[in-house]
N, C-alpha and C. Protein backbone atom coordinates (compact mmCIF):
# COMPACT_ATOMS: atom_id res chain seq x y z
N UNK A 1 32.95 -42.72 -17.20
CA UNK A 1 32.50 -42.28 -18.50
C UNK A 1 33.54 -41.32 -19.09
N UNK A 2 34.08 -41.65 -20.37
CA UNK A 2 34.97 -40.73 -21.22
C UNK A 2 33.95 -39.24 -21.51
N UNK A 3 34.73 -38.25 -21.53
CA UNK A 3 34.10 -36.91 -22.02
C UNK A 3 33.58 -37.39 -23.90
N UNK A 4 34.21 -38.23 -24.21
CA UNK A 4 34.08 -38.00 -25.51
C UNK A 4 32.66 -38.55 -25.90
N UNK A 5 32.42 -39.63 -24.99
CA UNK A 5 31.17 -40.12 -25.26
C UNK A 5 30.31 -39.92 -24.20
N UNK A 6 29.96 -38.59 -23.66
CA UNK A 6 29.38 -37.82 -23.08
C UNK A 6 29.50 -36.61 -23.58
N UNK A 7 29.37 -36.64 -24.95
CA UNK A 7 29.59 -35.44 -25.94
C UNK A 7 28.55 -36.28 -27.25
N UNK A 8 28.61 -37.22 -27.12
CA UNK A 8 27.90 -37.78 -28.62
C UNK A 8 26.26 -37.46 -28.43
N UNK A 9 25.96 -36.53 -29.50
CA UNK A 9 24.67 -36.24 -30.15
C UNK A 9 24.40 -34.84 -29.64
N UNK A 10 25.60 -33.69 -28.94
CA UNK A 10 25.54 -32.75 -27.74
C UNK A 10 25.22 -31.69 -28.90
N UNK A 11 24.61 -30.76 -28.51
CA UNK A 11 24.60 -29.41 -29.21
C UNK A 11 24.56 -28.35 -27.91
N UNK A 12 26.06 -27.38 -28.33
CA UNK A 12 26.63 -25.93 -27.24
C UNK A 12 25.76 -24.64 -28.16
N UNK A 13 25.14 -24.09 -27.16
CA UNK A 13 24.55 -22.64 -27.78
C UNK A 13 25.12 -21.43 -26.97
N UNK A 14 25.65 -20.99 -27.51
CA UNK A 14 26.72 -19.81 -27.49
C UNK A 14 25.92 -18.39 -27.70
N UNK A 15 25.43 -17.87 -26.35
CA UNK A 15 24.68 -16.61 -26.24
C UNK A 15 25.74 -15.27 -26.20
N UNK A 16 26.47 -15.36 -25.73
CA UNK A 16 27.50 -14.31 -24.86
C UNK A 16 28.66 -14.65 -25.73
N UNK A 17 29.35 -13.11 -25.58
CA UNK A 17 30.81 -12.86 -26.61
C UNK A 17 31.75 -14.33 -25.62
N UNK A 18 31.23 -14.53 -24.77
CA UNK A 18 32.29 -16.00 -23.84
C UNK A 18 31.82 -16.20 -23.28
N UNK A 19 32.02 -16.71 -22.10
CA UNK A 19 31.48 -17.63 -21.05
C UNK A 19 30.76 -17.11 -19.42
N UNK A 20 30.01 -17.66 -19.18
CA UNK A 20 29.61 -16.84 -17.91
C UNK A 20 28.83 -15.28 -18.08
N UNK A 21 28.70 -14.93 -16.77
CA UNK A 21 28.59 -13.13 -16.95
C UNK A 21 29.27 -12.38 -15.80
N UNK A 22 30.63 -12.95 -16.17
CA UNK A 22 31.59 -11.94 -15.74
C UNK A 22 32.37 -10.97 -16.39
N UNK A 23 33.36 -10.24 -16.05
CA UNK A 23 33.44 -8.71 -17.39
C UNK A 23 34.26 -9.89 -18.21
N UNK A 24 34.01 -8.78 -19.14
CA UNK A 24 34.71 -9.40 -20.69
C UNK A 24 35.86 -10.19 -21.02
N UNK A 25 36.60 -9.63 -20.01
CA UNK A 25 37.77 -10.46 -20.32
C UNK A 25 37.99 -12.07 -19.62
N UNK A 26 37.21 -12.27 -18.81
CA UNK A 26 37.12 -13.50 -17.82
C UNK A 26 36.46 -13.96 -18.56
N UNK A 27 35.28 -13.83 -19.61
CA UNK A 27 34.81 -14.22 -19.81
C UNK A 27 35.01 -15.03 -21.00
N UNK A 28 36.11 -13.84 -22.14
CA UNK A 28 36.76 -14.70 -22.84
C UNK A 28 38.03 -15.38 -22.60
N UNK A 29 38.40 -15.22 -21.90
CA UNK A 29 39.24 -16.53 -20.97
C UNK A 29 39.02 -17.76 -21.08
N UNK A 30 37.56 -17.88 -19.83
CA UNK A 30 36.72 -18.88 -19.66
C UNK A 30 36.69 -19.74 -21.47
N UNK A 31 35.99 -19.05 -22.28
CA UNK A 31 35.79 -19.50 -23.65
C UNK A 31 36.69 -20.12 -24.19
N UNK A 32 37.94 -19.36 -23.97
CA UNK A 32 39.59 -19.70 -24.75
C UNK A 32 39.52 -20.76 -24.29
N UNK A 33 39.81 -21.17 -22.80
CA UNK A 33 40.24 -22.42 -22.44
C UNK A 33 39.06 -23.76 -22.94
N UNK A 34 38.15 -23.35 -22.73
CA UNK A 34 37.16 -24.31 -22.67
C UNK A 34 37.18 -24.82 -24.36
N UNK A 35 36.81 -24.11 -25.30
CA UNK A 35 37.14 -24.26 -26.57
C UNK A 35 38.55 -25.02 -26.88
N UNK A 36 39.72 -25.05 -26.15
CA UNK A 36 41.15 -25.50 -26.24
C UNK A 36 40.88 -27.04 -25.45
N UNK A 37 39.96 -27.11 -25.04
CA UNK A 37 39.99 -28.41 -24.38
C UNK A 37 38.90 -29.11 -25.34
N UNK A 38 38.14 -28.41 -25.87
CA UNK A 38 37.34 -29.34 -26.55
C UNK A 38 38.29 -30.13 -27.93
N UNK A 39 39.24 -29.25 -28.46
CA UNK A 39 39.63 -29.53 -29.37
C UNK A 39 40.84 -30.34 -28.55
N UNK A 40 41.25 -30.13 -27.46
CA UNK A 40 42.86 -31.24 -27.38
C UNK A 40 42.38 -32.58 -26.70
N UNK A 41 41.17 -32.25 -26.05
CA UNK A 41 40.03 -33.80 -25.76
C UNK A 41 39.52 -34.27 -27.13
N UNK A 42 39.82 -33.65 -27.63
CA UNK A 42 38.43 -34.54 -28.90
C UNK A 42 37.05 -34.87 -28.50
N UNK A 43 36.88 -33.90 -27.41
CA UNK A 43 35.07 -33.84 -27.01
C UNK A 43 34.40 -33.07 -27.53
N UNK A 44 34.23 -32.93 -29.06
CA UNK A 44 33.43 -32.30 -30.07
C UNK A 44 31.63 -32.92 -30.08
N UNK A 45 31.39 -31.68 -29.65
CA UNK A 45 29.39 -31.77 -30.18
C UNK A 45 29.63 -31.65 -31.41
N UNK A 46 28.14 -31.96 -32.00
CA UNK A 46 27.72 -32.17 -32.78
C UNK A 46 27.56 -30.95 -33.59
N UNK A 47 26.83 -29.61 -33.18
CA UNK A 47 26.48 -28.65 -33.64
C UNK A 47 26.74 -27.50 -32.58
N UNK A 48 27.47 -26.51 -32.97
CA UNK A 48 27.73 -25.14 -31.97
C UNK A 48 26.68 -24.14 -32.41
N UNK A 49 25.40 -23.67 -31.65
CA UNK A 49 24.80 -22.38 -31.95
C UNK A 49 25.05 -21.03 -31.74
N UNK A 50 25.28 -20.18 -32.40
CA UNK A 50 24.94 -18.71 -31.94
C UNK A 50 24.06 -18.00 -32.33
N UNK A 51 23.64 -17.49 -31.06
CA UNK A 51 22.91 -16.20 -31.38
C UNK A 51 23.12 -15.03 -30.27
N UNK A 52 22.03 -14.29 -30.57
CA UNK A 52 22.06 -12.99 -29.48
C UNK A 52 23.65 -12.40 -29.36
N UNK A 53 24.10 -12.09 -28.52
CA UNK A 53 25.81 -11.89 -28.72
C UNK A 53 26.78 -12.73 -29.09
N UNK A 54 26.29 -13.86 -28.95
CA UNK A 54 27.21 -15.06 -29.58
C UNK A 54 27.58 -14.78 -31.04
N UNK A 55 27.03 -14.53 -31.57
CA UNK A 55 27.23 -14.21 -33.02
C UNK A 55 28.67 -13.48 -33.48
N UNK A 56 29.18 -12.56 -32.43
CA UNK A 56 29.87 -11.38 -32.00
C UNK A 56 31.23 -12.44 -32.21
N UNK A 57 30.99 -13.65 -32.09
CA UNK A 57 32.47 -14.57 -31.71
C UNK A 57 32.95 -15.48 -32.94
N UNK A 58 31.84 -15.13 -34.31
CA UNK A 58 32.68 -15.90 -35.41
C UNK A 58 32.49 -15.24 -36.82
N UNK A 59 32.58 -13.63 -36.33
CA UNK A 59 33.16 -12.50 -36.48
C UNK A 59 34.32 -11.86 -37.06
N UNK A 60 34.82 -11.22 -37.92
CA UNK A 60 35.77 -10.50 -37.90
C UNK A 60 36.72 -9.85 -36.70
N UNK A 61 37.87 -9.98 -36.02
CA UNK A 61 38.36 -9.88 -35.17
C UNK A 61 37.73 -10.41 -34.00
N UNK A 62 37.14 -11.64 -33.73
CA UNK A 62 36.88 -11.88 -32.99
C UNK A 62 37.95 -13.14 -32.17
N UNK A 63 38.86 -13.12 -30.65
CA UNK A 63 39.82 -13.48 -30.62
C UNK A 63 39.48 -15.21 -30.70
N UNK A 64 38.79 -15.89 -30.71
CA UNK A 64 38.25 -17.21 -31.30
C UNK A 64 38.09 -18.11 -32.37
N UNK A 65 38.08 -17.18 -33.39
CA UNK A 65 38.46 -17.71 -34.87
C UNK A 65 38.79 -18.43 -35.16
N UNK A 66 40.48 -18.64 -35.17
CA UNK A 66 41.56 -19.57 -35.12
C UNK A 66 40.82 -21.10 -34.34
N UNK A 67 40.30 -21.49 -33.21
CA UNK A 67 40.20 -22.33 -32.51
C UNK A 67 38.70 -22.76 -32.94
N UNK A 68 37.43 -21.46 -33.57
CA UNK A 68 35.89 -22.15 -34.27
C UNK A 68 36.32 -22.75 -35.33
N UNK A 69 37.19 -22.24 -35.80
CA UNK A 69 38.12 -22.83 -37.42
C UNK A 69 38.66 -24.41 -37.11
N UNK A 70 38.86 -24.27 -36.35
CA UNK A 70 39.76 -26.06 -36.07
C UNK A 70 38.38 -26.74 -35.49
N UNK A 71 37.51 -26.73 -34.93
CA UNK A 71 36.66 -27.18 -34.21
C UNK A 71 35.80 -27.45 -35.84
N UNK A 72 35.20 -26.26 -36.39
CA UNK A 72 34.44 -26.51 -37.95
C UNK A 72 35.16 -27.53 -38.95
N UNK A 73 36.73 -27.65 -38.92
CA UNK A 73 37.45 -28.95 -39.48
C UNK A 73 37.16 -29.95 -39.17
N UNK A 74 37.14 -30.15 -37.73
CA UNK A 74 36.74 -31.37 -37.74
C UNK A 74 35.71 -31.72 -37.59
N UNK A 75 34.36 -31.01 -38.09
CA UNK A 75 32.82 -31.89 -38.75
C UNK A 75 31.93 -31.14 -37.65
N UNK A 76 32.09 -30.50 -36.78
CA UNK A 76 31.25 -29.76 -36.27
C UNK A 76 30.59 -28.09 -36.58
N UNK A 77 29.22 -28.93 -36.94
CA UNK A 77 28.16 -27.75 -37.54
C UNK A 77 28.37 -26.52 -36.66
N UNK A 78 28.71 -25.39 -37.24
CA UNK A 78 28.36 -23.88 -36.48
C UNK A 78 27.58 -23.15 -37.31
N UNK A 79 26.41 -23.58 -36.52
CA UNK A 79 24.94 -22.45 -37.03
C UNK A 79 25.11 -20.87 -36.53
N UNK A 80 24.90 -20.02 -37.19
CA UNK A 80 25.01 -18.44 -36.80
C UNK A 80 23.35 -17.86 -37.22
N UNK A 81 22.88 -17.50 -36.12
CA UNK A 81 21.35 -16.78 -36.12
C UNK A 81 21.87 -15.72 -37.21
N UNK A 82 20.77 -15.82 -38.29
CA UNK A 82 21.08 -14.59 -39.33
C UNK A 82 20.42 -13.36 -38.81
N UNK A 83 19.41 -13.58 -37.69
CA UNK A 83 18.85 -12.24 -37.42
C UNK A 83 19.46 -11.42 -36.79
N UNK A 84 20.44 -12.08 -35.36
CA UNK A 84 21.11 -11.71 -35.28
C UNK A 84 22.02 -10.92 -35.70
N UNK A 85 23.06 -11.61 -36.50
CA UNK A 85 23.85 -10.81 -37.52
C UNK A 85 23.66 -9.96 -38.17
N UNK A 86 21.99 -9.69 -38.63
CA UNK A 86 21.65 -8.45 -39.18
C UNK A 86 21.27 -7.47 -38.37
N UNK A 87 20.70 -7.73 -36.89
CA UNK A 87 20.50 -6.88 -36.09
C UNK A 87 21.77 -5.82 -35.57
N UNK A 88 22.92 -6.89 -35.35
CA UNK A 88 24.66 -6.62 -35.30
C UNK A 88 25.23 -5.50 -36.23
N UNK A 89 24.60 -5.90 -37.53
CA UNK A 89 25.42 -5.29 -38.65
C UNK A 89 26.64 -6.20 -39.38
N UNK A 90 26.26 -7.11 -38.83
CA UNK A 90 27.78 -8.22 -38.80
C UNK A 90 27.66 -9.06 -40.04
N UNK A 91 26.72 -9.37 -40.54
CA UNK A 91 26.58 -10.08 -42.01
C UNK A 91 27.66 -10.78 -42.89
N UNK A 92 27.88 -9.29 -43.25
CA UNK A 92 29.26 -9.24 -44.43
C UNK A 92 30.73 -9.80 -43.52
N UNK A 93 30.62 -10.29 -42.20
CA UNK A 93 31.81 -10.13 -41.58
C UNK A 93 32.11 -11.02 -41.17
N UNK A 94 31.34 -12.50 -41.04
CA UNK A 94 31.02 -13.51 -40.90
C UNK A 94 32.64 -14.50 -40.84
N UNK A 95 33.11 -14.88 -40.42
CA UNK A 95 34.37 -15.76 -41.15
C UNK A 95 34.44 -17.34 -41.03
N UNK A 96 33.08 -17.78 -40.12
CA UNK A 96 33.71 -19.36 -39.85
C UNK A 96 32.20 -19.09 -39.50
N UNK A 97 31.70 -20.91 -40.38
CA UNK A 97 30.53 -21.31 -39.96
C UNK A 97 29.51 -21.17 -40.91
N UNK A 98 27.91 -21.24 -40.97
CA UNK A 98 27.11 -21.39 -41.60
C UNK A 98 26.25 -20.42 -41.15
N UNK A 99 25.94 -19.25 -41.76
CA UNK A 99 24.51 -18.36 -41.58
C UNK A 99 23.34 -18.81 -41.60
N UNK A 100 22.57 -19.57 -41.10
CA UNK A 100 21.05 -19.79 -40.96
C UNK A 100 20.10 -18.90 -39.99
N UNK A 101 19.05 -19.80 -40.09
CA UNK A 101 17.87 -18.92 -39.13
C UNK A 101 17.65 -20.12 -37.86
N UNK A 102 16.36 -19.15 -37.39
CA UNK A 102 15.60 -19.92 -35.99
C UNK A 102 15.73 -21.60 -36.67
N UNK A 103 14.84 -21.46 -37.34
CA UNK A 103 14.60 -22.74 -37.48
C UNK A 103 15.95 -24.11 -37.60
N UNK A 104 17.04 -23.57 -38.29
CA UNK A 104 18.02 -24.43 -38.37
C UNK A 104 18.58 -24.71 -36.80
N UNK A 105 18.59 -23.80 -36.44
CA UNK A 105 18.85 -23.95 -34.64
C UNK A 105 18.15 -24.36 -33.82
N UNK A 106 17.24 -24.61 -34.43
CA UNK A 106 15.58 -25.36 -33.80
C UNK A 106 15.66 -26.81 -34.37
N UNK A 107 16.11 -27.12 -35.40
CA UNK A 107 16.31 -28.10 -35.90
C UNK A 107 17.70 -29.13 -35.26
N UNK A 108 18.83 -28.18 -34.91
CA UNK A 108 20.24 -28.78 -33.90
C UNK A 108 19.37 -29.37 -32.97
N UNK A 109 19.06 -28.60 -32.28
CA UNK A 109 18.45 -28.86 -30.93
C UNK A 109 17.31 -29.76 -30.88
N UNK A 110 16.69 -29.93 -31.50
CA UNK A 110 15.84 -31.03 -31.19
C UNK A 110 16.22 -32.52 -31.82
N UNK A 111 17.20 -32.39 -32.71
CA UNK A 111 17.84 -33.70 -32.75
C UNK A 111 18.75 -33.86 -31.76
N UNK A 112 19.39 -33.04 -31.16
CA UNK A 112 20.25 -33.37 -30.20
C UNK A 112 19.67 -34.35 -29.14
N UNK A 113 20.53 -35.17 -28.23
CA UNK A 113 19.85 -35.83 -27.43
C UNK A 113 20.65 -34.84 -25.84
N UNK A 114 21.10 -33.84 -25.96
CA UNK A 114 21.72 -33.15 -25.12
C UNK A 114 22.14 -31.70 -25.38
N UNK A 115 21.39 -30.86 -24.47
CA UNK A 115 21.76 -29.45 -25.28
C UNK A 115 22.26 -28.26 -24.14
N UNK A 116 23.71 -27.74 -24.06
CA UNK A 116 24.52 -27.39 -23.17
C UNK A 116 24.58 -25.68 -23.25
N UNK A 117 23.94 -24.59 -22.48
CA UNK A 117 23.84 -23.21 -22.63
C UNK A 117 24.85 -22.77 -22.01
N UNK A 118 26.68 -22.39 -22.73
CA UNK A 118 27.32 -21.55 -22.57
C UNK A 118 26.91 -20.14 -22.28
């Protein structure tokens, strides 16, 4: 089985500033690479969620940007929990992606036929 079509209909929900729960910096490591492979595989889901600290990663200085930016080019939805972001303070700071609520992320996910918790 190709990754690529073991990716069709997938939705990634993105809790944590990166990957795992190891300290911060492994963790955005983990993220960097994994994000760099989605885009040099062309194993793009369908829809990327954040919330809870995830939110933290499509952000103003957040070191990911550059790579949610190429991933949102090529047709993949990034939902951002607005409660989140207001809980954050992060709102106004937003740089890549679509601000919605529960429900739009409730809505990824249950069309998805596969749903993957970074």
């Amino acid at each position: 089985m190709s990754y690529e079509s073991s990716f069709v209909n997938t939705v990634i929900l993105i809790t944590r500033e990166g990957m795992g729960s190891a300290d911060a910096a492994l963790q955005n490591k983990l993220l960097e690479t994994y994000l760099n492979l989605l885009l040099k595989n062309g194993t793009l889901p369908n829809a990327i969620c954040f919330y809870t600290d995830g939110v933290k990663l499509v952000v103003e200085g957040s070191p990911h940007l550059e790579q949610l930016s190429q991933i949102e080019q090529r047709g993949v939805r990034l939902i951002i929990c607005s409660t989140c972001l207001n809980y954050f303070g992060l709102t106004e700071k937003v740089r890549v992606g679509i601000v919605g609520g529960m429900p739009d992320i409730l809505e990824a996910q249950t069309r998805a036929g596969k749903v993957i918790t970074l």
